[in-house]
Protein backbone atom coordinates (compact mmCIF):
# COMPACT_ATOMS: atom_id res chain seq x y z
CA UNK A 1 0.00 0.00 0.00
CA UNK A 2 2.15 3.36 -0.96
CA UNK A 3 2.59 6.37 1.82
CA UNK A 4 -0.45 8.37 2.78
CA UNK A 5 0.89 11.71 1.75
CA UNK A 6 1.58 14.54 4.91
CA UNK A 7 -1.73 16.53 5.67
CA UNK A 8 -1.54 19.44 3.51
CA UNK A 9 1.15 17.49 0.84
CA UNK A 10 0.52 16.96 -2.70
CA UNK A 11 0.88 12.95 -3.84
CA UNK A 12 2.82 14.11 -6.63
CA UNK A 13 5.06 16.16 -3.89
CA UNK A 14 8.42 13.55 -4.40
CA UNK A 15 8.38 14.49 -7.86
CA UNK A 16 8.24 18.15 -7.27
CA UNK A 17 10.58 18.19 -5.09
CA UNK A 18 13.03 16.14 -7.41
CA UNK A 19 12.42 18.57 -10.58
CA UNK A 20 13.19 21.63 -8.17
CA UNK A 21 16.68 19.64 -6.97
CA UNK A 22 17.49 19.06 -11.17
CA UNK A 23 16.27 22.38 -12.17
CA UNK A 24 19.06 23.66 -9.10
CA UNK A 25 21.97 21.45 -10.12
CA UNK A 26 20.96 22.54 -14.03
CA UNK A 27 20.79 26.21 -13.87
CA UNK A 28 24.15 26.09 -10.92
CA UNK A 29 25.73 23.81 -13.96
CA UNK A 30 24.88 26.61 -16.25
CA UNK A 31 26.26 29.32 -14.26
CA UNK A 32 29.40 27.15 -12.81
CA UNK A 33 30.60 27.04 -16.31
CA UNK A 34 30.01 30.38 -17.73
CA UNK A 35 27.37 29.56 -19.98
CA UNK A 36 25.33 32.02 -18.13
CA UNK A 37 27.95 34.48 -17.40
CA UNK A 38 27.47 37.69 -14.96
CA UNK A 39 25.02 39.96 -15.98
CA UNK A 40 23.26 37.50 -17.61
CA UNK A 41 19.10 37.62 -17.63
CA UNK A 42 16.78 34.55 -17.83
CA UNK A 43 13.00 34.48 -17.91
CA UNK A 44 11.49 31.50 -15.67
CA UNK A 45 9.73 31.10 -19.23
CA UNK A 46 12.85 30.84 -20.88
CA UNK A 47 14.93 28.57 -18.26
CA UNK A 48 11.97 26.45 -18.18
CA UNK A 49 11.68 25.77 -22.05
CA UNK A 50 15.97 25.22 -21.58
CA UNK A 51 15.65 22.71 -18.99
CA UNK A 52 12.74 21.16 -20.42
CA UNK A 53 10.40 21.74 -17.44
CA UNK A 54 7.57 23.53 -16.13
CA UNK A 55 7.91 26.96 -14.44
CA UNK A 56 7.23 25.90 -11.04
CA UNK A 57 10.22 23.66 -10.33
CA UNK A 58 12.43 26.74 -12.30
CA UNK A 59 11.36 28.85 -9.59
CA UNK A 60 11.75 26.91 -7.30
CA UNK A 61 15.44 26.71 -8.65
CA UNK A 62 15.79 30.54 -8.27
CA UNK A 63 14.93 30.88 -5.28
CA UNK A 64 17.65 28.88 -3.80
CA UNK A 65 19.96 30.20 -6.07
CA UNK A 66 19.11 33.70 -5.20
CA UNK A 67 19.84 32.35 -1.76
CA UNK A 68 22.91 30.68 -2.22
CA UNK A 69 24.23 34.52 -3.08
CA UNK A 70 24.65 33.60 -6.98
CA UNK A 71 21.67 35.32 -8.54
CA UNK A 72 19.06 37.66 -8.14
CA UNK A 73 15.43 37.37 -8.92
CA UNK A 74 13.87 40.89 -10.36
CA UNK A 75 9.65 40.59 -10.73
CA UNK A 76 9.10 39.82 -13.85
CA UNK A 77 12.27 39.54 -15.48
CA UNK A 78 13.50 36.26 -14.02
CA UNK A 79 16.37 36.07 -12.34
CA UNK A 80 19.65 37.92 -13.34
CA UNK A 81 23.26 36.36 -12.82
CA UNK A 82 25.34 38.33 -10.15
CA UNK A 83 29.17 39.63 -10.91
CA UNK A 84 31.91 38.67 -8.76
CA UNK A 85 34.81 41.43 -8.82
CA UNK A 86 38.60 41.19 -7.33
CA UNK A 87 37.10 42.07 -3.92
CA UNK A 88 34.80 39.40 -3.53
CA UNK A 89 37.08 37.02 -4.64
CA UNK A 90 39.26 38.66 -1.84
CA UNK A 91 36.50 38.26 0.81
CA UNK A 92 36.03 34.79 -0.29
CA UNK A 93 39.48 33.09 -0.09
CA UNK A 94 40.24 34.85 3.45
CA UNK A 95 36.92 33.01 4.89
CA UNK A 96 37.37 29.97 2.78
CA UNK A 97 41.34 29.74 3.50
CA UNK A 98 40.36 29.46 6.93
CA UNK A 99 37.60 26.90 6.92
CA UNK A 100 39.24 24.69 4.70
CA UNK A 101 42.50 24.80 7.07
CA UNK A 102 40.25 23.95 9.67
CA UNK A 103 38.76 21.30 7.69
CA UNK A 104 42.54 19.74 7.19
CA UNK A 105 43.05 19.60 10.89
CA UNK A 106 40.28 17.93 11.27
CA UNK A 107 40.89 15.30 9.00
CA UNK A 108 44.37 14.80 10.59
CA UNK A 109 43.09 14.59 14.11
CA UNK A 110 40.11 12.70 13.66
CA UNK A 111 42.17 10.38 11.22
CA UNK A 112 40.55 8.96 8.07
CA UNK A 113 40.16 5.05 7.02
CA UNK A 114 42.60 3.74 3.90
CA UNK A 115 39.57 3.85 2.10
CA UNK A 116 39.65 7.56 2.26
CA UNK A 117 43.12 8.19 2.13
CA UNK A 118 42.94 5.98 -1.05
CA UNK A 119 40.55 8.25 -2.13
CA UNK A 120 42.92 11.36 -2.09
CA UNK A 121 45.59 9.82 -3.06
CA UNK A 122 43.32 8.51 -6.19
CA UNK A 123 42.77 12.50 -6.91
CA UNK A 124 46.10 13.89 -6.48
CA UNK A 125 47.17 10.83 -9.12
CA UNK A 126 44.32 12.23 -11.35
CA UNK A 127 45.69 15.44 -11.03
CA UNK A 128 49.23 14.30 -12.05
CA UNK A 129 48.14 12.68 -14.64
CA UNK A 130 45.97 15.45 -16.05
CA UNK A 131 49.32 17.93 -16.15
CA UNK A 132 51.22 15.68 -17.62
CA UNK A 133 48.77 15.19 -20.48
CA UNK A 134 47.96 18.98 -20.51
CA UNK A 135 44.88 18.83 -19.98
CA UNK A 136 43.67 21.86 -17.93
CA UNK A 137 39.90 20.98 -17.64
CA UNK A 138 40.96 17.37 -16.27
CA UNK A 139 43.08 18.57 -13.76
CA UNK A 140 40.05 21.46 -12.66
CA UNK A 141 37.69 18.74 -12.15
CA UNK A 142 40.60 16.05 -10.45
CA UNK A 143 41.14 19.51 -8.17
CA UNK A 144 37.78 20.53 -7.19
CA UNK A 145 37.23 16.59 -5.91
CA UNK A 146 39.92 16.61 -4.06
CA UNK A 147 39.20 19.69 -2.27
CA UNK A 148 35.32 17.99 -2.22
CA UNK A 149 37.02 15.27 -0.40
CA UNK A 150 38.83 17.06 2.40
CA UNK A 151 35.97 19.24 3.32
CA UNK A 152 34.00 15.94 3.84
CA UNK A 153 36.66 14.14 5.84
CA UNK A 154 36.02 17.33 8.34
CA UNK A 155 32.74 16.04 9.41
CA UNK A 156 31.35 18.98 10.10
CA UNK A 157 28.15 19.60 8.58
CA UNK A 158 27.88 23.39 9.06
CA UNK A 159 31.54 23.56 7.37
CA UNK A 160 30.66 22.06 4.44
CA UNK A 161 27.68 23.88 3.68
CA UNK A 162 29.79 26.95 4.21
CA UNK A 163 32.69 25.71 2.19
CA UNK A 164 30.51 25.00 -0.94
CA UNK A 165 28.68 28.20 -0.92
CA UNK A 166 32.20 30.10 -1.14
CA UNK A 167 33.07 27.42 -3.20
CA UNK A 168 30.28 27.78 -5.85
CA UNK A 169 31.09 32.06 -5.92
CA UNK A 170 34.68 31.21 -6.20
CA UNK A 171 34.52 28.64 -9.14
CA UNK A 172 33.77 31.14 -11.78
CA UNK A 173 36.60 33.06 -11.29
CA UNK A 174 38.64 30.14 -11.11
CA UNK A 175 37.38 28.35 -14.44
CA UNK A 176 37.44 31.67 -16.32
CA UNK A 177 41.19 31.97 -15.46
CA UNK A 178 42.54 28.58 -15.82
CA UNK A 179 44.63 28.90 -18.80
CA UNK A 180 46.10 32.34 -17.59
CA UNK A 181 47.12 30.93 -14.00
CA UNK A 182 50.61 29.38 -13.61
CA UNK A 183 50.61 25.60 -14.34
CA UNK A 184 49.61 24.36 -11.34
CA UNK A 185 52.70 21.65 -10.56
CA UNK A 186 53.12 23.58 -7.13
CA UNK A 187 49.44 22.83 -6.21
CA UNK A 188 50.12 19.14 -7.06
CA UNK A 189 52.81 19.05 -4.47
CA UNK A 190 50.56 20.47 -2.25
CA UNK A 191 47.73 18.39 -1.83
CA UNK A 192 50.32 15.34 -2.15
CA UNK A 193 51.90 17.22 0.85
CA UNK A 194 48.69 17.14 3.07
CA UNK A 195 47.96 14.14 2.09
CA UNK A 196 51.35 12.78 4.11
CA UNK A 197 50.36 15.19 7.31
CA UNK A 198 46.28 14.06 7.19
CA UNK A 199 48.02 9.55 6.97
CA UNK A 200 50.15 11.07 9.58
CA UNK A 201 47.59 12.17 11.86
CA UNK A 202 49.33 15.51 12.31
CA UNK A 203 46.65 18.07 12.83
CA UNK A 204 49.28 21.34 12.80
CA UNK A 205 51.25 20.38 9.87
CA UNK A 206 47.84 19.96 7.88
CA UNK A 207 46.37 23.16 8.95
CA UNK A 208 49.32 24.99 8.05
CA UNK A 209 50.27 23.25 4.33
CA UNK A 210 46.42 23.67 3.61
CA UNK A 211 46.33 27.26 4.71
CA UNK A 212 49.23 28.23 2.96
CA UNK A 213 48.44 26.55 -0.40
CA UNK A 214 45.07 28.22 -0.03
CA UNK A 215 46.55 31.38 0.59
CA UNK A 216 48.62 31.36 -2.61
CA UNK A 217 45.68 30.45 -4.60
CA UNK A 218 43.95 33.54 -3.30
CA UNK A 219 46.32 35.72 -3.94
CA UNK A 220 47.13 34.63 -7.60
CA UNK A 221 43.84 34.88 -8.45
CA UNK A 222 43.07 37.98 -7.00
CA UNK A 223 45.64 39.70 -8.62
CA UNK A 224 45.27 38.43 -11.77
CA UNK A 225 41.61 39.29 -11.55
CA UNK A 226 42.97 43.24 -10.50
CA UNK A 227 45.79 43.08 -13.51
CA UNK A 228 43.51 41.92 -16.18
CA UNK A 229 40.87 44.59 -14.95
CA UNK A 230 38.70 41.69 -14.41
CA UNK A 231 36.34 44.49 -12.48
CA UNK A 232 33.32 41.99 -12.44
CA UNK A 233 32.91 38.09 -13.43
């Protein structure tokens, strides 16, 4: 016999529900990757007919995105991609330096299972192997799981959330200048780096390489942002 639906809940709720989660992770996808860059405009109407979906889960979609800081929703004219300029990318890394640091240390004192440490291991070879093929996009994606990883092996719940809202704000920035950034064989040693402290189970030395190579990151990025007159993203 299937689930008497909540007092007050549509039967068809689940499937709401699930169409407002896709239309989220489509439209994030869409802005993630610079296909709708800053500035952009989108009608509900017009998202929906993109996605393939009605208008309700699209706003739906919106509204969370309009919460997670990424858009804004004007009345009538959909929702309109927000810029991210050399000072929010400033703002961002100091906060998200820090939690990710803490995030380290907490890997390294809690300790992690060889499954896990497999796991980051498995991303930092991904990440090798991506340079050495030259393939930029590769070692973005090998990159972003491996930092995906760490902030998990925190677990801390309120961190992560944190972590990928900065995250999200931060990644368009990032995958706009990938191919003007130095090659990234210092960031390699980096994570392999941490990856020794967190299998050593010492919480300073993972703070500290984590911090630092975050850091760095910050600041390259920033100032390339401020050289390039990259004014808003």
């Amino acid at each position: 016999m299937p689930p008497t639906p909540k007092d007050g809940a549509s039967p068809h709720e689940g499937d709401r529900v699930s169409s407002a989660e896709r239309a989220y992770r489509a439209l994030k996808d869409l802005i993630l990757t610079n296909q709708l860059s800053a500035g952009d405009q989108i009608l509900e109407q017009e998202a929906a007919l993109r996605l393939g979906m009605s208008r309700t889960p699209v706003r739906e979609a919106m509204v969370r995105l309009e919460k997670d800081g990424v858009v804004e929703i004007r009345p009538r004219h959909g929702m309109r991609v927000l810029p991210v300029s050399a000072d929010d990318m400033r703002e961002i890394y100091e906060v998200l330096t820090s939690l990710e640091a803490t995030a380290a240390e907490l890997a390294a004192r809690r300790g992690v299972t060889g499954a896990e440490l497999q796991e980051l291991e498995r991303a930092v070879a991904e990440m090798e192997a991506a340079l050495a093929a030259d393939d930029l996009d590769a070692w973005a994606r090998a990159d972003q799981c491996f930092h995906a990883l760490l902030v998990g092996l925190s677990r801390n719940q309120r961190l992560q959330q944190m972590v990928t809202q900065l995250g999200d704000q931060a990644h368009r920035a990032r995958m706009l200048t990938l191919r003007l950034r130095p090659r990234p064989t210092g960031s390699n040693c980096d994570h392999a780096r941490l990856v020794a402290a967190i299998a050593a189970r010492d919480p300073l030395a993972a703070r500290t390489i984590h911090h630092d190579h975050r850091a760095r990151a910050g600041e390259v990025l920033v100032e390339l942002l401020e050289m390039l007159d990259f004014r808003q993203l």
